[in-house]
Protein backbone atom coordinates (compact mmCIF):
# COMPACT_ATOMS: atom_id res chain seq x y z
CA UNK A 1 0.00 0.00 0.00
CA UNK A 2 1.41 3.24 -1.11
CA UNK A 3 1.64 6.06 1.47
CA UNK A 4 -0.86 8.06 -0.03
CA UNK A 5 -3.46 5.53 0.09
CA UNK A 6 -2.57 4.56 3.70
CA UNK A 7 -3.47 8.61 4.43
CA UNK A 8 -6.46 8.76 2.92
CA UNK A 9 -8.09 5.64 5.13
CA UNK A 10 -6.56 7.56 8.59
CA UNK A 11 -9.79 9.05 10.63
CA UNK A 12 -8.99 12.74 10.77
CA UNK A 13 -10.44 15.26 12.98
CA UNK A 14 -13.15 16.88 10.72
CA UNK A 15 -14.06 13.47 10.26
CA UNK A 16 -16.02 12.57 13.46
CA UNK A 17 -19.25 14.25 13.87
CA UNK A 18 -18.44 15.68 17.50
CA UNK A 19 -21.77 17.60 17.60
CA UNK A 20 -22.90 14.16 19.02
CA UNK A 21 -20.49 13.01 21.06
CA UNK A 22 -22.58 10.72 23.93
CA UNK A 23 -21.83 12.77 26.45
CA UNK A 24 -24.21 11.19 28.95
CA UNK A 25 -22.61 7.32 28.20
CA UNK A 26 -19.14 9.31 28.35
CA UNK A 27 -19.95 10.66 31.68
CA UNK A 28 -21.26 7.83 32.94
CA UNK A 29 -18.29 5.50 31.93
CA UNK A 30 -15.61 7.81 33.42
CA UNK A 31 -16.74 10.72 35.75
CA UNK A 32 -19.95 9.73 37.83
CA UNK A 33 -17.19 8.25 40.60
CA UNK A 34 -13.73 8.81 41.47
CA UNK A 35 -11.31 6.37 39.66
CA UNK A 36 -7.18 6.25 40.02
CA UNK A 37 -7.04 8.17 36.73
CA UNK A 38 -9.04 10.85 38.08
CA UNK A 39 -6.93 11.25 41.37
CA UNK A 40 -3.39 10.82 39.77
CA UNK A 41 -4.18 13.63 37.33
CA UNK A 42 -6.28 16.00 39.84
CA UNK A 43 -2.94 15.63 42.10
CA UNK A 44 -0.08 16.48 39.67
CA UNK A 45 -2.18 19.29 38.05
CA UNK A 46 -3.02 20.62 41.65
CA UNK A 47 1.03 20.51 42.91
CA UNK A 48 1.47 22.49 38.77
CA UNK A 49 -1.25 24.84 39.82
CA UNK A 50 -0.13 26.16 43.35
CA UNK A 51 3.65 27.72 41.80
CA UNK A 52 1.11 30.22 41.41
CA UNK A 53 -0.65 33.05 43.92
CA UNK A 54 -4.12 33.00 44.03
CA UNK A 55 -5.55 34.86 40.85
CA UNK A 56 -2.55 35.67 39.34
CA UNK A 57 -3.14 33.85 36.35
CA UNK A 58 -5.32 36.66 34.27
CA UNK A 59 -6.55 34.30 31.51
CA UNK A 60 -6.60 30.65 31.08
CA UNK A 61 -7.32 28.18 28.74
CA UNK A 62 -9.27 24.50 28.29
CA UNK A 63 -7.91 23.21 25.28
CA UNK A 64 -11.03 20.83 24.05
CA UNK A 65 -12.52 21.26 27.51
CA UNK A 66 -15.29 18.43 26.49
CA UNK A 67 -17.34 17.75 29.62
CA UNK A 68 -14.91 17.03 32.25
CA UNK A 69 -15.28 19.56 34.77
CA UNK A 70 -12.50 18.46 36.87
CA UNK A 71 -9.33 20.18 35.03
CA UNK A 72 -11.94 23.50 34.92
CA UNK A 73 -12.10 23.84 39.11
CA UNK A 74 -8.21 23.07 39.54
CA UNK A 75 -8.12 26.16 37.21
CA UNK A 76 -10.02 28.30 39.67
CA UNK A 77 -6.91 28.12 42.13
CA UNK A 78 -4.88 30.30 39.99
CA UNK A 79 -6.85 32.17 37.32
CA UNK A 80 -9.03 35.00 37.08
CA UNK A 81 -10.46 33.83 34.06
CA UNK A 82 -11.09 30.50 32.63
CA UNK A 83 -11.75 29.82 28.51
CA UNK A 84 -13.37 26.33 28.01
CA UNK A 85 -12.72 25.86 24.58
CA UNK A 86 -15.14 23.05 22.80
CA UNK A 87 -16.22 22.83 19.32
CA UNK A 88 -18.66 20.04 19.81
CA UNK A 89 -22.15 21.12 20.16
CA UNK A 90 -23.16 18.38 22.77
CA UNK A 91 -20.04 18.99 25.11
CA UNK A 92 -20.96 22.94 24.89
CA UNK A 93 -24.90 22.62 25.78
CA UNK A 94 -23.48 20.72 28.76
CA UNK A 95 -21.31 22.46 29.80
CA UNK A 96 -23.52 25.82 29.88
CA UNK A 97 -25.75 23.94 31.64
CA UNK A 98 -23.66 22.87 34.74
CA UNK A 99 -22.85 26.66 34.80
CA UNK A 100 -26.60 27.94 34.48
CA UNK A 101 -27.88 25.19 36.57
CA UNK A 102 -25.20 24.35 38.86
CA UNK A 103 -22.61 21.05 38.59
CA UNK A 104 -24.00 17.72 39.30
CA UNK A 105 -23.26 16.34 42.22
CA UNK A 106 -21.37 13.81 41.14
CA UNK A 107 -18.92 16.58 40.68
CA UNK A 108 -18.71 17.32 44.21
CA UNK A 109 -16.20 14.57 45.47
CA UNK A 110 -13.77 15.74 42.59
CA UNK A 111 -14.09 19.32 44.17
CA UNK A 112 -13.93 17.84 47.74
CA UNK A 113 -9.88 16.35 46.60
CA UNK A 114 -9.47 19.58 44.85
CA UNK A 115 -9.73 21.58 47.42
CA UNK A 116 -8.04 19.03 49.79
CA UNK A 117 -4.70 19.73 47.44
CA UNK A 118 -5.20 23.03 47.23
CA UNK A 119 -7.14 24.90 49.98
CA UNK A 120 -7.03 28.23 48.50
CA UNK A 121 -9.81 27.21 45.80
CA UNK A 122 -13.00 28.64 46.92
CA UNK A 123 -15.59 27.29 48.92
CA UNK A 124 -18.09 25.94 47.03
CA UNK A 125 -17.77 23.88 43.66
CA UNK A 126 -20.26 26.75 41.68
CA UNK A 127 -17.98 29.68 43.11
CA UNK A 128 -14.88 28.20 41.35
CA UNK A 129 -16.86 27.39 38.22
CA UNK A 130 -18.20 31.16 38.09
CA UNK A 131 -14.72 31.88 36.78
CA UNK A 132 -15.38 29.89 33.82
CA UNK A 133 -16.38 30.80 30.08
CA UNK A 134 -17.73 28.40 27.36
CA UNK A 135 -15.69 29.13 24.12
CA UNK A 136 -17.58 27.19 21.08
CA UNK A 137 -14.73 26.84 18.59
CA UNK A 138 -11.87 25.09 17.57
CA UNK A 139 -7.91 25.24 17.40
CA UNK A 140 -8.34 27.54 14.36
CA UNK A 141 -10.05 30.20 16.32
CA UNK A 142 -7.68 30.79 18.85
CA UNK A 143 -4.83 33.67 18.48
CA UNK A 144 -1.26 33.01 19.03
CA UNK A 145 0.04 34.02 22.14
CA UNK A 146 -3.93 35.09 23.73
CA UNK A 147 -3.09 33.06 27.05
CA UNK A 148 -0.79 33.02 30.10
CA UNK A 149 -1.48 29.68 30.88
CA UNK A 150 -3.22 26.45 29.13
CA UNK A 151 -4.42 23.38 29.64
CA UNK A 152 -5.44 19.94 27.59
CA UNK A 153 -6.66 16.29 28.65
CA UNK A 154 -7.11 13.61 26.62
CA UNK A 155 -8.01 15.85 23.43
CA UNK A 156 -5.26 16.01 20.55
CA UNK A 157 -4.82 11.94 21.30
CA UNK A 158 -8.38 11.37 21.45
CA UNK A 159 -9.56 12.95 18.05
CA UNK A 160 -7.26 11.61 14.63
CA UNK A 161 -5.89 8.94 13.98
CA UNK A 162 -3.29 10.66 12.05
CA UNK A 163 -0.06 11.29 13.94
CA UNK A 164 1.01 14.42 12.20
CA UNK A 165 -2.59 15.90 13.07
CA UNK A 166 -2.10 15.29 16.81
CA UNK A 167 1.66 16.98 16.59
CA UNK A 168 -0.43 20.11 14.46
CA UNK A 169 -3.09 20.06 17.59
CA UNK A 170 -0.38 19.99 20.34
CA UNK A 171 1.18 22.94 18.73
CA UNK A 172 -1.65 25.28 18.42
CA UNK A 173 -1.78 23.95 22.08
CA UNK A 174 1.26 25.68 22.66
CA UNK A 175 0.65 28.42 20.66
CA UNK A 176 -1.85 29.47 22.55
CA UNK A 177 0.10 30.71 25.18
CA UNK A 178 2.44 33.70 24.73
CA UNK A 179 6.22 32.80 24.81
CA UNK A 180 6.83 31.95 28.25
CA UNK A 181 3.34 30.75 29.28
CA UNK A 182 2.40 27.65 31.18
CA UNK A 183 0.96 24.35 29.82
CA UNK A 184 -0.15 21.31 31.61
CA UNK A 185 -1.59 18.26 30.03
CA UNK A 186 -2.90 15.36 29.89
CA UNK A 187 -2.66 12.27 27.32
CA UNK A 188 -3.91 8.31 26.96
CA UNK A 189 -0.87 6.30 26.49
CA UNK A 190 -1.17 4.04 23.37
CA UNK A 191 -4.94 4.40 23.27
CA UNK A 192 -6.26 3.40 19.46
CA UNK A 193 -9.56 3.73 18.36
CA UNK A 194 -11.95 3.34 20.57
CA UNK A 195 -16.05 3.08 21.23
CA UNK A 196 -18.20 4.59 24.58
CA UNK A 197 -20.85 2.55 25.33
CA UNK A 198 -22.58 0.53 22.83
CA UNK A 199 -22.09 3.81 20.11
CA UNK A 200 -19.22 4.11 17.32
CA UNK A 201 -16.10 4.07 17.12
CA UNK A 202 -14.21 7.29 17.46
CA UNK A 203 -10.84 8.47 16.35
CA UNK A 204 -8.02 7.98 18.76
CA UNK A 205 -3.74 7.88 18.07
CA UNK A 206 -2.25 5.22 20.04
CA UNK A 207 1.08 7.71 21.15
CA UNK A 208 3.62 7.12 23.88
CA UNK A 209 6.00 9.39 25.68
CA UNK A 210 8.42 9.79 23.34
CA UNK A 211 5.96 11.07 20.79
CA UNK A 212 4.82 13.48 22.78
CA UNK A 213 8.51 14.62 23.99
CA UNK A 214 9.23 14.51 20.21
CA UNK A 215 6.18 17.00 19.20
CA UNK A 216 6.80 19.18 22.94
CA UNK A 217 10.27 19.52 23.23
CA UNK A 218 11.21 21.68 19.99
CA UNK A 219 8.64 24.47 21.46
CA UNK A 220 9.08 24.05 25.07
CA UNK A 221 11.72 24.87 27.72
CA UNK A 222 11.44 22.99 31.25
CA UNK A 223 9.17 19.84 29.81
CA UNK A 224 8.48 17.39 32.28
CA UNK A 225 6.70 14.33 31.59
CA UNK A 226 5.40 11.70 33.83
CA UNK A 227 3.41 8.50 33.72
CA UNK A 228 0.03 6.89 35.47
CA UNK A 229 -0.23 3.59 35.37
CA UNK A 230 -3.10 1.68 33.94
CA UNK A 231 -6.37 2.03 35.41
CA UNK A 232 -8.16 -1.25 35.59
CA UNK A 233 -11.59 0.07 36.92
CA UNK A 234 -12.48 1.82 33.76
CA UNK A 235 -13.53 0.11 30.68
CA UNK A 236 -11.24 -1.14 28.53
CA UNK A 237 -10.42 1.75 25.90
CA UNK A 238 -7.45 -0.42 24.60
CA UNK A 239 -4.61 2.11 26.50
CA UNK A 240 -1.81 1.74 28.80
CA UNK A 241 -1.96 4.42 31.19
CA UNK A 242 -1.49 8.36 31.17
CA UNK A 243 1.19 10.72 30.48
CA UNK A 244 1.15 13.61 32.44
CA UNK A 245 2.84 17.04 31.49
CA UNK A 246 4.19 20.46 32.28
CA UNK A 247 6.09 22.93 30.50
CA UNK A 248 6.33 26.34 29.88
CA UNK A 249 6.37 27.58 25.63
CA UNK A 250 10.20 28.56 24.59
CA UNK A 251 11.28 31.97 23.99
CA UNK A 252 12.67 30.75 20.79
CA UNK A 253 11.56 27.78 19.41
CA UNK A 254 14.27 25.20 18.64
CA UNK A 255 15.91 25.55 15.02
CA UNK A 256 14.86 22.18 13.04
């Protein structure tokens, strides 16, 4: 099989009709209870989060916020104000709702370790999510450099199946933040293809840690990245644990 031909059967981005992502089977399959996942993440983004004062973060980003709340409240430590970028129309209507309406409370143990990590979150769950604005839009839509500080889980892994696409996504990632700026981030390690629920299958890249140091490290200073290890009390998405990761975007990017 020529190259070309092997390209044109890869599941891109624009490909997957995210408008109706199951957000309800999503939620149910990975954030109506605490799992291992959940608490490794929520305590290496909490330690990233308090380098800074309270508020001194003016603007922050959600790269692909989706529904997840969780990476939204460990936000509200830091920032002022919060950007939940989502281009999916299902993941949006959701999340305006848990702001109009108030968070399930399901939410509220997530807050409860939040908070735990990092005591100078506010009280209540809705207070740090008052600091939050839904952003319907995409990669394209964001300006180079709008952000002091961003943040992405499971998102450029979890939409293409094309490599080079996720390396495009992670940069616009980084772009987003002016030179300087703060990024932490989350990805599924080795995670392919995979289904929620009983619905289709959606378009995942199965990368590792050296693909991500490979796409990161060219347009980063100070990259750190660390590992989960599998969680066996979710459902079997086909990956191998998480990569976790900070770094801040270079000056200069590296010279090719």
């Amino acid at each position: 099989m020529s190259r070309a031909a092997h390209d044109r059967e890869l599941r891109r981005n624009r490909d997957a009709d995210w408008d109706a992502w199951p957000v309800a089977a999503y939620l149910a399959e990975n954030y109506r209870q605490l799992h291992p996942y959940d608490i490794g993440v929520i305590h290496h983004h909490s330690a990233f989060y308090r380098q800074f004062a309270p508020g001194s973060v003016g603007r922050s980003l959600e790269f692909g916020a989706g529904p997840n709340l969780y990476p939204l409240m460990i936000a509200a430590a830091a920032s002022r104000r919060i950007d939940a970028l989502e281009p999916g129309t299902a993941s949006v209507r959701y999340l305006h709702g848990q702001l109009a309406h108030g968070p399930d409370a399901s939410w509220q143990p997530f807050y409860e370790l939040c908070r735990a990590l990092d005591p100078v979150l506010p009280d209540t769950l809705a207070q740090a999510l008052a600091r939050v604005r839904v952003v319907s839009g995409d990669a394209d839509d964001i300006a180079t450099g709008t952000y002091d500080l961003a943040s992405m889980n499971f998102v450029a892994e979890s939409v293409t199946e094309d490599i080079a696409e996720v390396a495009s996504l992670c940069a616009a990632f980084v772009r987003s933040v002016r030179p300087g700026g703060h990024l932490v981030a989350a990805f599924m390690e080795r995670m392919p293809s995979y289904r929620i629920g009983d619905g289709p299958d959606w378009p995942g890249c199965p990368v590792d840690a050296g693909a991500v140091r490979s796409v990161f490290a060219p347009l980063t200073e100070e990259l750190c990245i660390n590992r989960l290890a599998k969680d066996h009390t979710l459902p079997e998405y086909g990956d191998t644990g998480v990569l976790l990761l900070t770094a801040r975007r270079a000056e200069r990017p590296a010279r090719p």
